[in-house]
Each structure stands twice: as structure tokens, then as C-alpha cells.
PDB file of N, CA and C in Angstrom:
ATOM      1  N   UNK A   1       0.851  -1.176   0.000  1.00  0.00           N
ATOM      2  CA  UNK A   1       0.000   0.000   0.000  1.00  0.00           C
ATOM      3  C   UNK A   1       0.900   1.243   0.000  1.00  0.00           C
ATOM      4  N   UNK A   2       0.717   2.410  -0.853  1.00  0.00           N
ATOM      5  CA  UNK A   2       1.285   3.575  -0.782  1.00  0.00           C
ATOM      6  C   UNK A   2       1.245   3.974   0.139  1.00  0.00           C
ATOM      7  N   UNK A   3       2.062   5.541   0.508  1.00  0.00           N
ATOM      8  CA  UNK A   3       1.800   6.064   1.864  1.00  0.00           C
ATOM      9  C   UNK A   3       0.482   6.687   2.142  1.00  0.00           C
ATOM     10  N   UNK A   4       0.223   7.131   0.610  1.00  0.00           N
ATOM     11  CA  UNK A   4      -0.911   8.079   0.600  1.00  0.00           C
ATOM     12  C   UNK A   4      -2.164   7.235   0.636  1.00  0.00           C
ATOM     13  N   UNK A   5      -2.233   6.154   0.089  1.00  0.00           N
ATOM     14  CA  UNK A   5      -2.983   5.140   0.960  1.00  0.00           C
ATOM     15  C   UNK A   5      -3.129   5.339   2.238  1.00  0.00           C
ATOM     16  N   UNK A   6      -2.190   4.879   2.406  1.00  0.00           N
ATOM     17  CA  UNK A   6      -2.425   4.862   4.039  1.00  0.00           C
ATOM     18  C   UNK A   6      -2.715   5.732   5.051  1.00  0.00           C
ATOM     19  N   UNK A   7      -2.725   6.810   3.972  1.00  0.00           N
ATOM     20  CA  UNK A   7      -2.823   8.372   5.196  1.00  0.00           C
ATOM     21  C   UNK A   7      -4.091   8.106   5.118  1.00  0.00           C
ATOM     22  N   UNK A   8      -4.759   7.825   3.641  1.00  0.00           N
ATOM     23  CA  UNK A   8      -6.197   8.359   3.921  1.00  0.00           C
ATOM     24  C   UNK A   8      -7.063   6.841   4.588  1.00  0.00           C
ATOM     25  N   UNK A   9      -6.685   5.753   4.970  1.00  0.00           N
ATOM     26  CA  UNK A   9      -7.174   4.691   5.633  1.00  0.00           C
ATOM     27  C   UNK A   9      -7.326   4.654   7.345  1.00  0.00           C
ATOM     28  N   UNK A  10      -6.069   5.703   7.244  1.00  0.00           N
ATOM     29  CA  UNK A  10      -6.113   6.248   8.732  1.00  0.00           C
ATOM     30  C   UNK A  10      -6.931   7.669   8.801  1.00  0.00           C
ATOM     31  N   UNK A  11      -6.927   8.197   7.967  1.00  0.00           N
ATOM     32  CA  UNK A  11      -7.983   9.180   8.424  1.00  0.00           C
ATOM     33  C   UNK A  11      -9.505   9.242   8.181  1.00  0.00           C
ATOM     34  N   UNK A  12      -9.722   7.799   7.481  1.00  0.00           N
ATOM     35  CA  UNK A  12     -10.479   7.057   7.153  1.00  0.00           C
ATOM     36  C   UNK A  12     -11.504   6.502   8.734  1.00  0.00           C
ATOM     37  N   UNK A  13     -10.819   6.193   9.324  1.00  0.00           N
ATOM     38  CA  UNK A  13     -11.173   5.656  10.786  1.00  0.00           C
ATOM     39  C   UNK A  13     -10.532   6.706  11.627  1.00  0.00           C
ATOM     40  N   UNK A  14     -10.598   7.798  11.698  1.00  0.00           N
ATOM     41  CA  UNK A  14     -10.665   9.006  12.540  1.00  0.00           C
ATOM     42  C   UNK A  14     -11.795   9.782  11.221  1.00  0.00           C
ATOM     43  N   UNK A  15     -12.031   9.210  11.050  1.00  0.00           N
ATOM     44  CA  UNK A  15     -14.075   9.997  10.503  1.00  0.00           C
ATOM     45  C   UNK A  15     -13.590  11.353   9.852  1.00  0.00           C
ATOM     46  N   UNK A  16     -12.780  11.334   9.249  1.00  0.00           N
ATOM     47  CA  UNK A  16     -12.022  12.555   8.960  1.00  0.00           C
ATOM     48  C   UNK A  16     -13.017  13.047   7.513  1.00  0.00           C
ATOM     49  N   UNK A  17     -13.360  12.289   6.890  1.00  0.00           N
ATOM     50  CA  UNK A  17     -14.235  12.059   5.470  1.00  0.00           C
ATOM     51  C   UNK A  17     -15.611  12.007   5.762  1.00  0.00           C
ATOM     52  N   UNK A  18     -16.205  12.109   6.848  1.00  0.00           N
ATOM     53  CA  UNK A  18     -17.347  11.518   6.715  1.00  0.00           C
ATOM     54  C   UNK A  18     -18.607  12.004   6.125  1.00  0.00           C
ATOM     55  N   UNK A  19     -18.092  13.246   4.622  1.00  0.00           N
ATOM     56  CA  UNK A  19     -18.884  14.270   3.818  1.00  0.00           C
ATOM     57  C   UNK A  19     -18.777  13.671   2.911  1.00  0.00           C
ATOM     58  N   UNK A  20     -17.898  12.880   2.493  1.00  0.00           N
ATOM     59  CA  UNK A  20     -17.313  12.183   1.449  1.00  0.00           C
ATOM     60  C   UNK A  20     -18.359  10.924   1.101  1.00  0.00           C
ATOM     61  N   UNK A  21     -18.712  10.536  -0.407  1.00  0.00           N
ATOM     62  CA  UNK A  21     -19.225   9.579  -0.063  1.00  0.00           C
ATOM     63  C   UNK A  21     -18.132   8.427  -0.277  1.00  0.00           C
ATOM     64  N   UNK A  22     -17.863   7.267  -0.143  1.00  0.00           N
ATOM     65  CA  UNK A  22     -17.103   6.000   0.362  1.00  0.00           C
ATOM     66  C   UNK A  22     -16.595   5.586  -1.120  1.00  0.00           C
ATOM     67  N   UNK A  23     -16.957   5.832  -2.175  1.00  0.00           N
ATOM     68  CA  UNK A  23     -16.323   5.180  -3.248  1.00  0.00           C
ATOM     69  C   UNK A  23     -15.047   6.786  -4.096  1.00  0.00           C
ATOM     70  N   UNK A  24     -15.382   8.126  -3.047  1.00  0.00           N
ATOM     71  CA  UNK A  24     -14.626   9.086  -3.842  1.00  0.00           C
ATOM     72  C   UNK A  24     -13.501   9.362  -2.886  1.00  0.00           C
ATOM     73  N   UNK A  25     -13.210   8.927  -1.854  1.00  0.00           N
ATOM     74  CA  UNK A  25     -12.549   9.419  -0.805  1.00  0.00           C
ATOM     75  C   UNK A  25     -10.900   8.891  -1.454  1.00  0.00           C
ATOM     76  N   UNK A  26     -11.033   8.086  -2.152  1.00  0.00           N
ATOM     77  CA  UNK A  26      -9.543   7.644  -2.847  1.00  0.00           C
ATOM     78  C   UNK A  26      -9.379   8.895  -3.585  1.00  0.00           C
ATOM     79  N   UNK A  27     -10.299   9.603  -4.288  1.00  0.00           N
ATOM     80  CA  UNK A  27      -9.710  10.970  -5.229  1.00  0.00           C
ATOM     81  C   UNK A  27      -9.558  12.420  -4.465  1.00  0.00           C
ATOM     82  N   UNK A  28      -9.019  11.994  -2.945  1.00  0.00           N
ATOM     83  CA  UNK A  28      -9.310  13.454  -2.780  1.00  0.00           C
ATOM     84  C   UNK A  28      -7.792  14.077  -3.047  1.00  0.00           C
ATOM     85  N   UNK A  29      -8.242  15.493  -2.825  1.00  0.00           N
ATOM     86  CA  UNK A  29      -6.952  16.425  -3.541  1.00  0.00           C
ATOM     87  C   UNK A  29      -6.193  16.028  -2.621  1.00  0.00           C
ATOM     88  N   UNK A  30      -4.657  16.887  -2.908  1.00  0.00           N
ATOM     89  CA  UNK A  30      -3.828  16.890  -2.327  1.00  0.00           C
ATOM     90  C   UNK A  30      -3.881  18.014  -1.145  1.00  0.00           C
ATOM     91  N   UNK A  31      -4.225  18.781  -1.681  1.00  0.00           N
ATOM     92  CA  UNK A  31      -4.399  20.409  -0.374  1.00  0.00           C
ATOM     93  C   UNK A  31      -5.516  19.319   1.072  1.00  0.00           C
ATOM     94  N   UNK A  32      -6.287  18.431   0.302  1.00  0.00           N
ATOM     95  CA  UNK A  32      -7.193  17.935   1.425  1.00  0.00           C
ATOM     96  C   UNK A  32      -6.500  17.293   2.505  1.00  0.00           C
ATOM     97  N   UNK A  33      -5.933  16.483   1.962  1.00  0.00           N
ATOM     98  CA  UNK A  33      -5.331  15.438   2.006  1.00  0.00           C
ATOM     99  C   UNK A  33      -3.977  16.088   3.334  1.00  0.00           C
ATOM    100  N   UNK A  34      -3.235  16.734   2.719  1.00  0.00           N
ATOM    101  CA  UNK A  34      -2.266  16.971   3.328  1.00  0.00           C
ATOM    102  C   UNK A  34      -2.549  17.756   4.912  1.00  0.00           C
ATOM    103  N   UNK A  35      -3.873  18.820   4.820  1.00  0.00           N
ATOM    104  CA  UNK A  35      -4.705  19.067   5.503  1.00  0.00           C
ATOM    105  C   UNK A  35      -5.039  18.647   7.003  1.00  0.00           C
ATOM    106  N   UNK A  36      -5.920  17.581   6.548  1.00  0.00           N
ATOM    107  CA  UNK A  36      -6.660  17.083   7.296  1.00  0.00           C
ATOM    108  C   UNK A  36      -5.461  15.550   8.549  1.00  0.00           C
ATOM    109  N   UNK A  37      -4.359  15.535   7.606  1.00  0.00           N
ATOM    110  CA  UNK A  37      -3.093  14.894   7.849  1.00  0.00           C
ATOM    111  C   UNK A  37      -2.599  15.742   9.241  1.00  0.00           C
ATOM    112  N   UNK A  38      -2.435  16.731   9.154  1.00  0.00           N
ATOM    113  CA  UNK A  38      -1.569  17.695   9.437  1.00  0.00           C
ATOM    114  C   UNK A  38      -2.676  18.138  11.116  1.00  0.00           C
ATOM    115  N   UNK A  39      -3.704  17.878  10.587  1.00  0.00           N
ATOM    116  CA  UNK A  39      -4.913  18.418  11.916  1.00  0.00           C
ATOM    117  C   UNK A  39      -5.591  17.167  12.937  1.00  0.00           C
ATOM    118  N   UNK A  40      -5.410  15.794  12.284  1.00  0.00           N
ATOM    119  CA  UNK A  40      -6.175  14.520  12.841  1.00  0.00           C
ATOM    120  C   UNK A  40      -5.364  13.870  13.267  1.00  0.00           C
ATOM    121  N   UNK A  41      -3.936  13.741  12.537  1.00  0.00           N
ATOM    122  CA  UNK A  41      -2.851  12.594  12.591  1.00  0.00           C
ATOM    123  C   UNK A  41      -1.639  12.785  13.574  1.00  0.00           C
ATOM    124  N   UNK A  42      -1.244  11.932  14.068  1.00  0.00           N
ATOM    125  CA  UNK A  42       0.231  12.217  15.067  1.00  0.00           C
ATOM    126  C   UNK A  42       1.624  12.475  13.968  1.00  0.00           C
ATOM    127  N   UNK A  43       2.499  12.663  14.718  1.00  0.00           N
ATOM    128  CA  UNK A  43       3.827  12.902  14.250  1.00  0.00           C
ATOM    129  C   UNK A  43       4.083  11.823  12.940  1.00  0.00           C
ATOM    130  N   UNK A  44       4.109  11.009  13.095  1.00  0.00           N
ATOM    131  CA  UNK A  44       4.704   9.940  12.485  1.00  0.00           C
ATOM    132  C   UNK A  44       4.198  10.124  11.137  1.00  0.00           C
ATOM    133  N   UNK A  45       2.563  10.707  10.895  1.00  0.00           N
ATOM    134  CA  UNK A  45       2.105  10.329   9.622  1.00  0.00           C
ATOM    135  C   UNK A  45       2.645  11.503   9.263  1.00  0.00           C
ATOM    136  N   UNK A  46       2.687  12.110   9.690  1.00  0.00           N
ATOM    137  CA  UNK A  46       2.749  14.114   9.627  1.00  0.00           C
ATOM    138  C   UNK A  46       4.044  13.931   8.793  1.00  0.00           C
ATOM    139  N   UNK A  47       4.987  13.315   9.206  1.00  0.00           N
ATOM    140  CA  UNK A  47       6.145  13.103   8.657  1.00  0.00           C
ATOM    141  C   UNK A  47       6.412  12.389   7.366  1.00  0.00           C
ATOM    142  N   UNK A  48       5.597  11.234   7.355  1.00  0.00           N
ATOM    143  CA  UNK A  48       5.400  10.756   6.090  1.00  0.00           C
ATOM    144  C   UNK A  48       4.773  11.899   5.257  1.00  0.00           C
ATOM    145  N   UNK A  49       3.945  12.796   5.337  1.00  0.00           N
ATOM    146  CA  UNK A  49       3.587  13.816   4.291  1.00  0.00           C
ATOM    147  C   UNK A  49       4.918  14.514   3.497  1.00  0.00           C
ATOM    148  N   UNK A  50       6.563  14.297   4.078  1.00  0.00           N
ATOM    149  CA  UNK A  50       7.213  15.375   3.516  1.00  0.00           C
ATOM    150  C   UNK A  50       7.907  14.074   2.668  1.00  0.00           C
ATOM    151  N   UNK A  51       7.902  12.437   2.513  1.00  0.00           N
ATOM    152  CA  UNK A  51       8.354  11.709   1.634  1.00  0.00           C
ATOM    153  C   UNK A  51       7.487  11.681   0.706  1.00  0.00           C
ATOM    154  N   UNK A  52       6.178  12.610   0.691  1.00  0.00           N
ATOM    155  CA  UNK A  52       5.553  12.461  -0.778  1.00  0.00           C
ATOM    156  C   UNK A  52       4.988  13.697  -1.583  1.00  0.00           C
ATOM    157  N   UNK A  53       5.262  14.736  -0.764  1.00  0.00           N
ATOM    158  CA  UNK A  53       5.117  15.944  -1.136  1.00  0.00           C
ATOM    159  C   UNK A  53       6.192  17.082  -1.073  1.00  0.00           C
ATOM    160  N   UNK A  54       6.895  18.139  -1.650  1.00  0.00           N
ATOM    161  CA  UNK A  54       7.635  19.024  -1.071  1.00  0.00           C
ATOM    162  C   UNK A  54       7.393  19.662   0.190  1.00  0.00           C
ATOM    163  N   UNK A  55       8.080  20.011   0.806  1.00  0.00           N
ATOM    164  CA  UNK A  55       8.142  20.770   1.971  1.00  0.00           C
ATOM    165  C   UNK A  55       7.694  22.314   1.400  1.00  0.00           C
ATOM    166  N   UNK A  56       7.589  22.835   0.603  1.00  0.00           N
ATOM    167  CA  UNK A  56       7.272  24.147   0.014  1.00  0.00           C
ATOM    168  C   UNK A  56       5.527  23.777  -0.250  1.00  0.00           C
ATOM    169  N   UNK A  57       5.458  22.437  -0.761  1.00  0.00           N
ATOM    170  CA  UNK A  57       3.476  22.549  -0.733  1.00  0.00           C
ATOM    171  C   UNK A  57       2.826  22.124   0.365  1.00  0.00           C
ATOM    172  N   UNK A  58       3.680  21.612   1.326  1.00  0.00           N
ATOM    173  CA  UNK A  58       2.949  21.250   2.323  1.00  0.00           C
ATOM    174  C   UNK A  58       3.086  22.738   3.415  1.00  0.00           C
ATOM    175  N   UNK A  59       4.377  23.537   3.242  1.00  0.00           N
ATOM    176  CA  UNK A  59       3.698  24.850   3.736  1.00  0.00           C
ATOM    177  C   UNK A  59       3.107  25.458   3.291  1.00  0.00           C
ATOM    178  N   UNK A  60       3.133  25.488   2.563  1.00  0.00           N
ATOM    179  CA  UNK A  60       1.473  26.386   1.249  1.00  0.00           C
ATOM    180  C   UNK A  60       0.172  26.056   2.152  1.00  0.00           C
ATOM    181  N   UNK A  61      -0.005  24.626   2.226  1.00  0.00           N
ATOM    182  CA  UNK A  61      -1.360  23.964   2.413  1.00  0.00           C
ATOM    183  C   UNK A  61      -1.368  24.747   3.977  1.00  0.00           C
ATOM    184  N   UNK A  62      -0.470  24.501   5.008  1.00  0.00           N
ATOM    185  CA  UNK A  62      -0.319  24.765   6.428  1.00  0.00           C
ATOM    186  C   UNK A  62      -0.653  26.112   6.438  1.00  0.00           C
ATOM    187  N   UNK A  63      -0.430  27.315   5.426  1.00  0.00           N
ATOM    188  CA  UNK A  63      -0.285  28.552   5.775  1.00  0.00           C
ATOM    189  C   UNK A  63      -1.801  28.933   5.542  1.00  0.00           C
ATOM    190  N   UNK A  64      -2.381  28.383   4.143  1.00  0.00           N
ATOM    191  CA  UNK A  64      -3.606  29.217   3.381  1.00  0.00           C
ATOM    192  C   UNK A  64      -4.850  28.545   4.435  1.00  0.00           C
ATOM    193  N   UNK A  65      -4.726  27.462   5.123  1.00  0.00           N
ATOM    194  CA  UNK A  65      -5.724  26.271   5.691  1.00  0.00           C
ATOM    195  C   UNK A  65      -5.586  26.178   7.255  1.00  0.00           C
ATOM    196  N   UNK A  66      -4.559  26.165   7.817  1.00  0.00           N
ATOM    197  CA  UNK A  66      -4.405  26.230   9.107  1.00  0.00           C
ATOM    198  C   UNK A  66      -3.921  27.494   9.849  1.00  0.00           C
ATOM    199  N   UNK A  67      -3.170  28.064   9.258  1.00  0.00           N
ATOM    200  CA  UNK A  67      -2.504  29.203   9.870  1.00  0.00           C
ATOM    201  C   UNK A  67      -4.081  30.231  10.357  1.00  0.00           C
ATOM    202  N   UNK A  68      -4.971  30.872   9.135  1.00  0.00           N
ATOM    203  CA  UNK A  68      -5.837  31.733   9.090  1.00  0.00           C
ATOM    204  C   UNK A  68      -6.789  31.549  10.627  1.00  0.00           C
ATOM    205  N   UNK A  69      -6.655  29.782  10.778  1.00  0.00           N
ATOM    206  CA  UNK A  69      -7.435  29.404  11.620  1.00  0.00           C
ATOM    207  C   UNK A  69      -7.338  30.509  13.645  1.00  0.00           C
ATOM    208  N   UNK A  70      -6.523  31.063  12.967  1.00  0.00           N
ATOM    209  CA  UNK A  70      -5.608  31.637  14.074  1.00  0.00           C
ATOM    210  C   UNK A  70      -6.074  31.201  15.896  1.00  0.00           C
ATOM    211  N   UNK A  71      -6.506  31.390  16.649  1.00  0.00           N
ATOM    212  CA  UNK A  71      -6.885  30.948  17.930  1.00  0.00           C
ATOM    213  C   UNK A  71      -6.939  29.141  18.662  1.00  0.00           C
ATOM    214  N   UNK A  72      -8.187  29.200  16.992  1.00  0.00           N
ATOM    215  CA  UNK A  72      -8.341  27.424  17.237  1.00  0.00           C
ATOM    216  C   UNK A  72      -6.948  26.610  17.129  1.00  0.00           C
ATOM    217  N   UNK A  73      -6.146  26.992  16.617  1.00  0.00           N
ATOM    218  CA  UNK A  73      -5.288  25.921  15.873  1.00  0.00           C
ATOM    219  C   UNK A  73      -3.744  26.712  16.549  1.00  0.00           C
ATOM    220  N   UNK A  74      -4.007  27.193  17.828  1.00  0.00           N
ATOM    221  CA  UNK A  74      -2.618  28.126  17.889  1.00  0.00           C
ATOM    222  C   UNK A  74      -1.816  26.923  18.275  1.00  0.00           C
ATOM    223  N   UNK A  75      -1.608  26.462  19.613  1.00  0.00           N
ATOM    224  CA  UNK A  75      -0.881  25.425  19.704  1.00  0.00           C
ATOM    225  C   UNK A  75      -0.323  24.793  18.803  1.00  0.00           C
ATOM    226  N   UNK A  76      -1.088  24.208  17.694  1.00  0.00           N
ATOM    227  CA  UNK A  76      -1.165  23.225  16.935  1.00  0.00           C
ATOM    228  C   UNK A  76       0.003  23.865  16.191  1.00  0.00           C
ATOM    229  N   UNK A  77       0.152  25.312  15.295  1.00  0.00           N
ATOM    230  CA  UNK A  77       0.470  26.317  14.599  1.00  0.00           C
ATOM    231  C   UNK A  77       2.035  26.251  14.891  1.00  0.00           C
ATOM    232  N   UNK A  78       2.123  26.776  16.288  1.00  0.00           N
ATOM    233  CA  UNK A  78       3.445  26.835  16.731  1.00  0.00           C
ATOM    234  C   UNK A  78       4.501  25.694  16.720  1.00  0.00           C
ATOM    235  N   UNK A  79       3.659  24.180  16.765  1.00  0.00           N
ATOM    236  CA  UNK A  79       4.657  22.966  17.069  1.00  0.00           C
ATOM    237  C   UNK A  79       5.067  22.983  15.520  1.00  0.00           C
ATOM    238  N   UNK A  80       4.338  23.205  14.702  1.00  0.00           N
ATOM    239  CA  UNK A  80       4.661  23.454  13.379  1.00  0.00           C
ATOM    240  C   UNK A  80       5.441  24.323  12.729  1.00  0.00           C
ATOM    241  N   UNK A  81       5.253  25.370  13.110  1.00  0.00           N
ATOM    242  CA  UNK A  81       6.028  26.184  12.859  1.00  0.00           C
ATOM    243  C   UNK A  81       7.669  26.035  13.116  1.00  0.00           C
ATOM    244  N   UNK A  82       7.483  25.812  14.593  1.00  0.00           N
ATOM    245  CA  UNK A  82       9.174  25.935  14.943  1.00  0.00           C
ATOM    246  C   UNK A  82       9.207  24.435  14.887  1.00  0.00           C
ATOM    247  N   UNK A  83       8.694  23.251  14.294  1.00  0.00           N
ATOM    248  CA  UNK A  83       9.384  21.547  13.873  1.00  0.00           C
ATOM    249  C   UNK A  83       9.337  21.152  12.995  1.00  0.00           C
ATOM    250  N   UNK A  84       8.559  21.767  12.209  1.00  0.00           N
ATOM    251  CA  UNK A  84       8.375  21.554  10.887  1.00  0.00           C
ATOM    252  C   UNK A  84       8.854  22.171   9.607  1.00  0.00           C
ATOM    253  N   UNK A  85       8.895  23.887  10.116  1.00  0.00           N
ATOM    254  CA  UNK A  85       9.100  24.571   9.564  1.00  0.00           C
ATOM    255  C   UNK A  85      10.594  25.207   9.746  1.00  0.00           C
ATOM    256  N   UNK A  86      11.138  25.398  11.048  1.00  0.00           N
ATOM    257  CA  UNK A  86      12.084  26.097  11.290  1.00  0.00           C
ATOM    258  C   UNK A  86      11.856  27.491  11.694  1.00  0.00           C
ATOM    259  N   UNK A  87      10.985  27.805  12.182  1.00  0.00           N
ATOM    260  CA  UNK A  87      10.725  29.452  12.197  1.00  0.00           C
ATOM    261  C   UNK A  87      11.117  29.474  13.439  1.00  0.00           C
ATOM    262  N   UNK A  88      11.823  30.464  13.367  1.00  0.00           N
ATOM    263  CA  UNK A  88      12.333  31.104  15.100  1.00  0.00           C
ATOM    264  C   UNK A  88      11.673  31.650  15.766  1.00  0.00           C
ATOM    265  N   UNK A  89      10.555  32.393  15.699  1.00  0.00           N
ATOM    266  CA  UNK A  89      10.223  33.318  16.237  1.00  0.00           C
ATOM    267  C   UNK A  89       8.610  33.054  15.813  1.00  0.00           C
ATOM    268  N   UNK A  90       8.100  31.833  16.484  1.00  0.00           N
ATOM    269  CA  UNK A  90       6.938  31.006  16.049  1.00  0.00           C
ATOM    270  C   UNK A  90       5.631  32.384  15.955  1.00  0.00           C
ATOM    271  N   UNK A  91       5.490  32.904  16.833  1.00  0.00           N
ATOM    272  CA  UNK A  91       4.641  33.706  17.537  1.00  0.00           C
ATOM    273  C   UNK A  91       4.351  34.709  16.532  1.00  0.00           C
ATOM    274  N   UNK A  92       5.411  35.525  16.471  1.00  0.00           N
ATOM    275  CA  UNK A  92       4.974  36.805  15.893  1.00  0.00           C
ATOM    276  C   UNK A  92       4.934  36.162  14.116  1.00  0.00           C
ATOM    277  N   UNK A  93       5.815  35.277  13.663  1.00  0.00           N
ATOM    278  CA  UNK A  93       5.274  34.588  12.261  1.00  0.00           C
ATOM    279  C   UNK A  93       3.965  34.496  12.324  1.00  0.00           C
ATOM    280  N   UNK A  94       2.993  33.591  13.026  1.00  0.00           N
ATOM    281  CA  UNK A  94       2.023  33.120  12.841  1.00  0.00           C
ATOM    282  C   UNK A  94       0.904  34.444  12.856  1.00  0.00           C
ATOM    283  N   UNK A  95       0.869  35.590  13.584  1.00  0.00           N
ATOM    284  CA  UNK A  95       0.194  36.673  13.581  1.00  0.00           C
ATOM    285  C   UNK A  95       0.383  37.629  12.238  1.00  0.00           C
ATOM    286  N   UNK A  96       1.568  37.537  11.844  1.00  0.00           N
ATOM    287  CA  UNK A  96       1.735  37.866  10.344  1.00  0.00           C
ATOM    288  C   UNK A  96       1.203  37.267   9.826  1.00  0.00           C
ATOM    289  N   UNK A  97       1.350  36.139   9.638  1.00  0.00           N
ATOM    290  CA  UNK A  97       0.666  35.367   8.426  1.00  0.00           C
ATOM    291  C   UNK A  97      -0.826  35.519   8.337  1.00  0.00           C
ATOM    292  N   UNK A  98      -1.226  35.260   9.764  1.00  0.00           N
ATOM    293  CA  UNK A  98      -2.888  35.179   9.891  1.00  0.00           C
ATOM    294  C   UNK A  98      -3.800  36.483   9.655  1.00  0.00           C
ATOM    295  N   UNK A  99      -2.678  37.767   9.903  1.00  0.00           N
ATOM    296  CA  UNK A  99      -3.226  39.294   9.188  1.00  0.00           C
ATOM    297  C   UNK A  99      -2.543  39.249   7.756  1.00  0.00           C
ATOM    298  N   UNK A 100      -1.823  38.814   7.415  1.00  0.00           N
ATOM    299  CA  UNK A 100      -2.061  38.960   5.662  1.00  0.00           C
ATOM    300  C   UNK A 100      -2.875  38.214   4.993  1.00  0.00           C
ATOM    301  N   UNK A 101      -2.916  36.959   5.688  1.00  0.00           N
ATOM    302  CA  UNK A 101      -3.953  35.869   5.034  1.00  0.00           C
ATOM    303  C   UNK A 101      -5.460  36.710   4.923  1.00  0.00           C
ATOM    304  N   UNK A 102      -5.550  37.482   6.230  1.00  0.00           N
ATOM    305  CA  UNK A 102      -7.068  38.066   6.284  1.00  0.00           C
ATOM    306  C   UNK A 102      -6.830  39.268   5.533  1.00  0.00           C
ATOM    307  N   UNK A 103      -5.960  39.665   5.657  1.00  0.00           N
ATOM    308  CA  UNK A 103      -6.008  40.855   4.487  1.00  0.00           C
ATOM    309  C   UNK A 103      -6.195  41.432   3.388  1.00  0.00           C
ATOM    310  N   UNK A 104      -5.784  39.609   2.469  1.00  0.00           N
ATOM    311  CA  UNK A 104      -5.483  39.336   1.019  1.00  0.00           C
ATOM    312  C   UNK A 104      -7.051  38.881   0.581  1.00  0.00           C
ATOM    313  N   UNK A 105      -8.575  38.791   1.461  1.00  0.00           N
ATOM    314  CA  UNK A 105      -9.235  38.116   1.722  1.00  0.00           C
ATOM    315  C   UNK A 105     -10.325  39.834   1.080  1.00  0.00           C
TER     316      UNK A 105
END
């Protein structure tokens, strides 16, 4: 089984799809996909996302999808930021991002 299989079999049984009907959930995008990875899943899968995608689209997906989320997802934001990403200065990044994101809006 691919990885990307497997991401979505596991997020499959964390009800992550459950808008989806059962025969389309194999076609979902990649922005979904990487997504919903990144918000349901532990470390381990999180990590498998960067052996099948660049590290440049999977911050794309993190910035336009999670970042905006600003409050709900702060925690979440920061472990990302400074482990995933490398950002030094987790905090004041993520408040930038989340006022340009709303800005550009």
C-alpha cells in the first residue's frame, strides 16, 4: 500500500471524510489530504507527508488552511512552525501570516 494510501485509511477511521461519499474518498486532492493529515494525525504520519510531497506545498497547504485558523489551531500552529518549519520566532510569524492571510481576503 502507498503512503498516501495509508494516510487516507487512517484518516479514514478518525471519521475525517465523513462528507465524502465512500467510493470518492480515494480521489481526494492533495491540499485535502495533506490538511486534514496535518490536523487529525500524530507525528509519524505528519512526517510521512514530507516523503511524498515538497516541503514548500505542504507549507502552502499549512499557511492558506491552518494558519488563518488563528486561535483554534494556535498550539497546533506553533509545534509546526518551529518543527516543521524552522521558524524562530513562532509567535509573531504566525500573527503575520494570519493578518495577511485576512487581508489578502
Amino acid at each position: 500500500m502507498s503512503i498516501k494510501e495509508e494516510l487516507i485509511q487512517k484518516l479514514k477511521a478518525e471519521n475525517c471524510f465523513w462528507s465524502y461519499q465512500a467510493d470518492s474518498v480515494k480521489d481526494v486532492p492533495d491540499d485535502i489530504l495533506i490538511e486534514k493529515t496535518l490536523i487529525h494525525l500524530d507525528m509519524p504520519e505528519i512526517l510521512q507527508l514530507f516523503s511524498i510531497y515538497p516541503k514548500k506545498k505542504i507549507k502552502q497547504v499549512w499557511l492558506h488552511h491552518l494558519v488563518p485558523q488563528g486561535k483554534y489551531l494556535w498550539a497546533l500552529n506553533r509545534l509546526f512552525a518551529r518543527f516543521l518549519f524552522d521558524i524562530k520566532n513562532p509567535d509573531s510569524y504566525l500573527k503575520a501570516m494570519e493578518t495577511r492571510y485576512l487581508n489578502s481576503l
